[in-house]
C-alpha atoms as a PDB file:
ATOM      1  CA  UNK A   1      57.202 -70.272 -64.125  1.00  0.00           C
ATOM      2  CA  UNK A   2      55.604 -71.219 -67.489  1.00  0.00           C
ATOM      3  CA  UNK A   3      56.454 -69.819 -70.687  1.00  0.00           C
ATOM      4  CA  UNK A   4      55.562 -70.756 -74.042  1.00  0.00           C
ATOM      5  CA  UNK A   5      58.013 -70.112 -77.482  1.00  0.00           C
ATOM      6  CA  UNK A   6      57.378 -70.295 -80.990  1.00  0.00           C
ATOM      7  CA  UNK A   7      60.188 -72.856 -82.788  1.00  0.00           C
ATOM      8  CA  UNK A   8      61.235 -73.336 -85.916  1.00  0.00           C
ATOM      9  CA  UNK A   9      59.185 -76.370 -87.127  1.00  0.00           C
ATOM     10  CA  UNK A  10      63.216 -78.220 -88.128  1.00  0.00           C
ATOM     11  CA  UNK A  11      63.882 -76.999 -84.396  1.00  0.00           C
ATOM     12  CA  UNK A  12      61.019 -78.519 -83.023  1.00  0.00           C
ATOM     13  CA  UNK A  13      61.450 -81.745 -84.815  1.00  0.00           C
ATOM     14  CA  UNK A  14      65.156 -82.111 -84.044  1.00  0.00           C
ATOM     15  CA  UNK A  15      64.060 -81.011 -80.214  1.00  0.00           C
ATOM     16  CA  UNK A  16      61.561 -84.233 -80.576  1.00  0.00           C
ATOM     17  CA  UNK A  17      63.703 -86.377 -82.073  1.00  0.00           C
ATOM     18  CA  UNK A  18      66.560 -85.652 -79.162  1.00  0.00           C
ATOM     19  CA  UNK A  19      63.761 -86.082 -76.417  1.00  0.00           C
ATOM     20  CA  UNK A  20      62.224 -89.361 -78.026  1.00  0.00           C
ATOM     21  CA  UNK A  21      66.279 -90.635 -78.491  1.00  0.00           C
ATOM     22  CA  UNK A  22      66.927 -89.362 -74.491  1.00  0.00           C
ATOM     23  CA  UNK A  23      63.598 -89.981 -73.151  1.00  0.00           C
ATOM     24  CA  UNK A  24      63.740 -86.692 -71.799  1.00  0.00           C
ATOM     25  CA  UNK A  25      60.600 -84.472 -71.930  1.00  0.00           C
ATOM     26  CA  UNK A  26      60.553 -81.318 -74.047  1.00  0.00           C
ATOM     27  CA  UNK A  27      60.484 -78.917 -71.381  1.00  0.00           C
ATOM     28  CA  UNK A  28      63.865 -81.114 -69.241  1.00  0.00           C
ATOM     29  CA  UNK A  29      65.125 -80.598 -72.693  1.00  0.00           C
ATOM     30  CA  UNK A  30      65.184 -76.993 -72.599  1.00  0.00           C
ATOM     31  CA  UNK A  31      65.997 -76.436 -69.034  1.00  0.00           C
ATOM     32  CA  UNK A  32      68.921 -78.166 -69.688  1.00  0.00           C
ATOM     33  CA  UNK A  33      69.844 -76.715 -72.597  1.00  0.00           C
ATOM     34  CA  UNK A  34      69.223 -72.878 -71.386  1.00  0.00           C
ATOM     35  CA  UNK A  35      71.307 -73.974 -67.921  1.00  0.00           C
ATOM     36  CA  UNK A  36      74.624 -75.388 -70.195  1.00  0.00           C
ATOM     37  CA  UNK A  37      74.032 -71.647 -72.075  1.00  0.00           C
ATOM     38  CA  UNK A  38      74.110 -69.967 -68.900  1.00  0.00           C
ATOM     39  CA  UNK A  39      76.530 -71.725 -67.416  1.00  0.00           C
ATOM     40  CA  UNK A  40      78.546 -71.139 -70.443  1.00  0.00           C
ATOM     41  CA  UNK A  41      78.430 -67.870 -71.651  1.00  0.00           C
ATOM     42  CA  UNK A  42      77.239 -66.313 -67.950  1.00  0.00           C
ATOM     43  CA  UNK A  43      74.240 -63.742 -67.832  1.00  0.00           C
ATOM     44  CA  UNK A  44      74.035 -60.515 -69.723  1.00  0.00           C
ATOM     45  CA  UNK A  45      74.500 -58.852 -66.247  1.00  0.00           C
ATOM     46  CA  UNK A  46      77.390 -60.882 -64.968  1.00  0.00           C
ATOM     47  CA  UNK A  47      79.101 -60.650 -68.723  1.00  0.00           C
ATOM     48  CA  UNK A  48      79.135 -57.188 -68.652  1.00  0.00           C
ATOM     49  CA  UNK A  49      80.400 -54.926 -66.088  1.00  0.00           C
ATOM     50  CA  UNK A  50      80.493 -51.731 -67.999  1.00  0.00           C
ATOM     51  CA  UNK A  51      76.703 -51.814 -67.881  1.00  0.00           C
ATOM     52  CA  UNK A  52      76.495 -52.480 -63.820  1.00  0.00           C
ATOM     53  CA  UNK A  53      77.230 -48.717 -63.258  1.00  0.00           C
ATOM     54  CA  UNK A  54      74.403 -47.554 -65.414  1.00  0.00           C
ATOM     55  CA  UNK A  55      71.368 -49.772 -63.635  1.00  0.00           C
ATOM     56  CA  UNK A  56      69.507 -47.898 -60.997  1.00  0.00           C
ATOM     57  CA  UNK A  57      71.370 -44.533 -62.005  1.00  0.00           C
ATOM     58  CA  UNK A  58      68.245 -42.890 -62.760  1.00  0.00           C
ATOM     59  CA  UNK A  59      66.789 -42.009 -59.567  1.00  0.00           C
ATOM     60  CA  UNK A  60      63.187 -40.433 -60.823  1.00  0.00           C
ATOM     61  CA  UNK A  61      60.327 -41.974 -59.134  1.00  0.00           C
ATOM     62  CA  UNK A  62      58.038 -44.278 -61.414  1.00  0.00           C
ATOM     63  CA  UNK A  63      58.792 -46.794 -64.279  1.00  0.00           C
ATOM     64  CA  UNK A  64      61.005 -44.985 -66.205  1.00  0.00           C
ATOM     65  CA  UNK A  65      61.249 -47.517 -68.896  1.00  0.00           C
ATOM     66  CA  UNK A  66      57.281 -47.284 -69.315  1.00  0.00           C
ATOM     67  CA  UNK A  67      57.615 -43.004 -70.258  1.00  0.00           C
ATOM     68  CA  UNK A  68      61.168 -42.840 -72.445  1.00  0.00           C
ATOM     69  CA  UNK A  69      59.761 -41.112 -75.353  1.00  0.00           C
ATOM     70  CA  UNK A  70      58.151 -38.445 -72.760  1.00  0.00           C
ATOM     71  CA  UNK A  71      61.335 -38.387 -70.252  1.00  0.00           C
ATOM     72  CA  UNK A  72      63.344 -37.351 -73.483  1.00  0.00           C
ATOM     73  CA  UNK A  73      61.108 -35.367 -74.613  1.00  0.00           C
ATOM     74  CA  UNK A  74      61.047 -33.325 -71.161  1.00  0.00           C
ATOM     75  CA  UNK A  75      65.008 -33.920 -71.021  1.00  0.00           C
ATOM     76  CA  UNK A  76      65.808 -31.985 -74.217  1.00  0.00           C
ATOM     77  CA  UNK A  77      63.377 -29.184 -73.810  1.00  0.00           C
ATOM     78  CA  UNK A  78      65.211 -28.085 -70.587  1.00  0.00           C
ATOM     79  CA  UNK A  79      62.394 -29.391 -68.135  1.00  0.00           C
END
Protein backbone atom coordinates (compact mmCIF):
# COMPACT_ATOMS: atom_id res chain seq x y z
CA UNK A 1 0.00 0.00 0.00
CA UNK A 2 1.55 3.39 -0.94
CA UNK A 3 1.82 6.25 1.22
CA UNK A 4 3.60 9.36 0.88
CA UNK A 5 5.15 11.64 4.15
CA UNK A 6 6.41 14.96 4.40
CA UNK A 7 10.24 14.87 6.15
CA UNK A 8 12.18 17.15 7.63
CA UNK A 9 14.57 18.29 4.83
CA UNK A 10 17.89 17.19 7.73
CA UNK A 11 15.66 13.90 7.90
CA UNK A 12 15.50 13.41 4.42
CA UNK A 13 19.11 14.07 3.82
CA UNK A 14 20.37 11.87 6.65
CA UNK A 15 17.62 9.14 5.23
CA UNK A 16 19.70 9.65 1.74
CA UNK A 17 22.84 9.65 3.02
CA UNK A 18 22.07 6.13 5.06
CA UNK A 19 20.48 4.66 1.77
CA UNK A 20 23.40 5.90 -0.60
CA UNK A 21 26.03 4.45 2.45
CA UNK A 22 23.64 0.94 2.56
CA UNK A 23 22.57 0.88 -0.92
CA UNK A 24 19.26 0.40 0.31
CA UNK A 25 16.34 2.26 -1.37
CA UNK A 26 14.40 4.92 0.51
CA UNK A 27 11.30 3.14 0.84
CA UNK A 28 13.52 -0.59 2.24
CA UNK A 29 14.79 2.12 4.42
CA UNK A 30 11.66 2.88 6.04
CA UNK A 31 10.11 -0.48 6.09
CA UNK A 32 12.82 -1.43 8.01
CA UNK A 33 12.97 1.15 10.18
CA UNK A 34 8.99 1.23 11.03
CA UNK A 35 9.33 -2.92 11.47
CA UNK A 36 12.51 -2.51 14.27
CA UNK A 37 9.79 0.29 15.89
CA UNK A 38 7.17 -2.17 15.90
CA UNK A 39 8.94 -4.85 16.83
CA UNK A 40 10.24 -2.78 19.59
CA UNK A 41 7.83 -0.88 21.24
CA UNK A 42 4.69 -3.35 19.96
CA UNK A 43 1.43 -1.69 18.49
CA UNK A 44 -0.72 0.85 20.22
CA UNK A 45 -3.31 -2.03 20.47
CA UNK A 46 -1.07 -4.77 21.74
CA UNK A 47 0.71 -2.02 24.26
CA UNK A 48 -2.30 -1.27 25.80
CA UNK A 49 -4.80 -3.50 27.24
CA UNK A 50 -6.81 -1.07 29.22
CA UNK A 51 -8.05 0.26 25.89
CA UNK A 52 -9.07 -3.44 24.39
CA UNK A 53 -12.29 -3.32 26.54
CA UNK A 54 -13.42 -0.04 25.17
CA UNK A 55 -13.19 -0.98 21.13
CA UNK A 56 -16.42 -2.17 19.69
CA UNK A 57 -18.33 -1.19 23.03
CA UNK A 58 -20.51 1.08 21.26
CA UNK A 59 -22.95 -0.99 19.59
CA UNK A 60 -25.05 1.89 17.50
CA UNK A 61 -25.30 1.11 13.93
CA UNK A 62 -23.22 3.48 11.52
CA UNK A 63 -19.71 5.14 11.78
CA UNK A 64 -19.82 6.44 14.97
CA UNK A 65 -16.53 8.14 14.74
CA UNK A 66 -17.90 10.09 11.54
CA UNK A 67 -21.14 11.83 13.95
CA UNK A 68 -19.27 12.45 17.64
CA UNK A 69 -20.14 16.00 17.92
CA UNK A 70 -23.96 14.94 17.06
CA UNK A 71 -23.89 11.50 19.19
CA UNK A 72 -22.90 13.85 22.20
CA UNK A 73 -24.94 16.19 21.43
CA UNK A 74 -28.02 13.63 21.41
CA UNK A 75 -26.24 11.84 24.52
CA UNK A 76 -26.45 14.84 26.87
CA UNK A 77 -29.83 16.08 25.92
CA UNK A 78 -31.38 12.77 27.16
CA UNK A 79 -32.11 11.35 23.54
Amino acid sequence: MPISVRLPPRVEQQLAAYCAHTRLTKSEAVKRALERLFQEEGTPAAASHAAQRFIGSDKRPGDVARHTKRLLREHFRGK
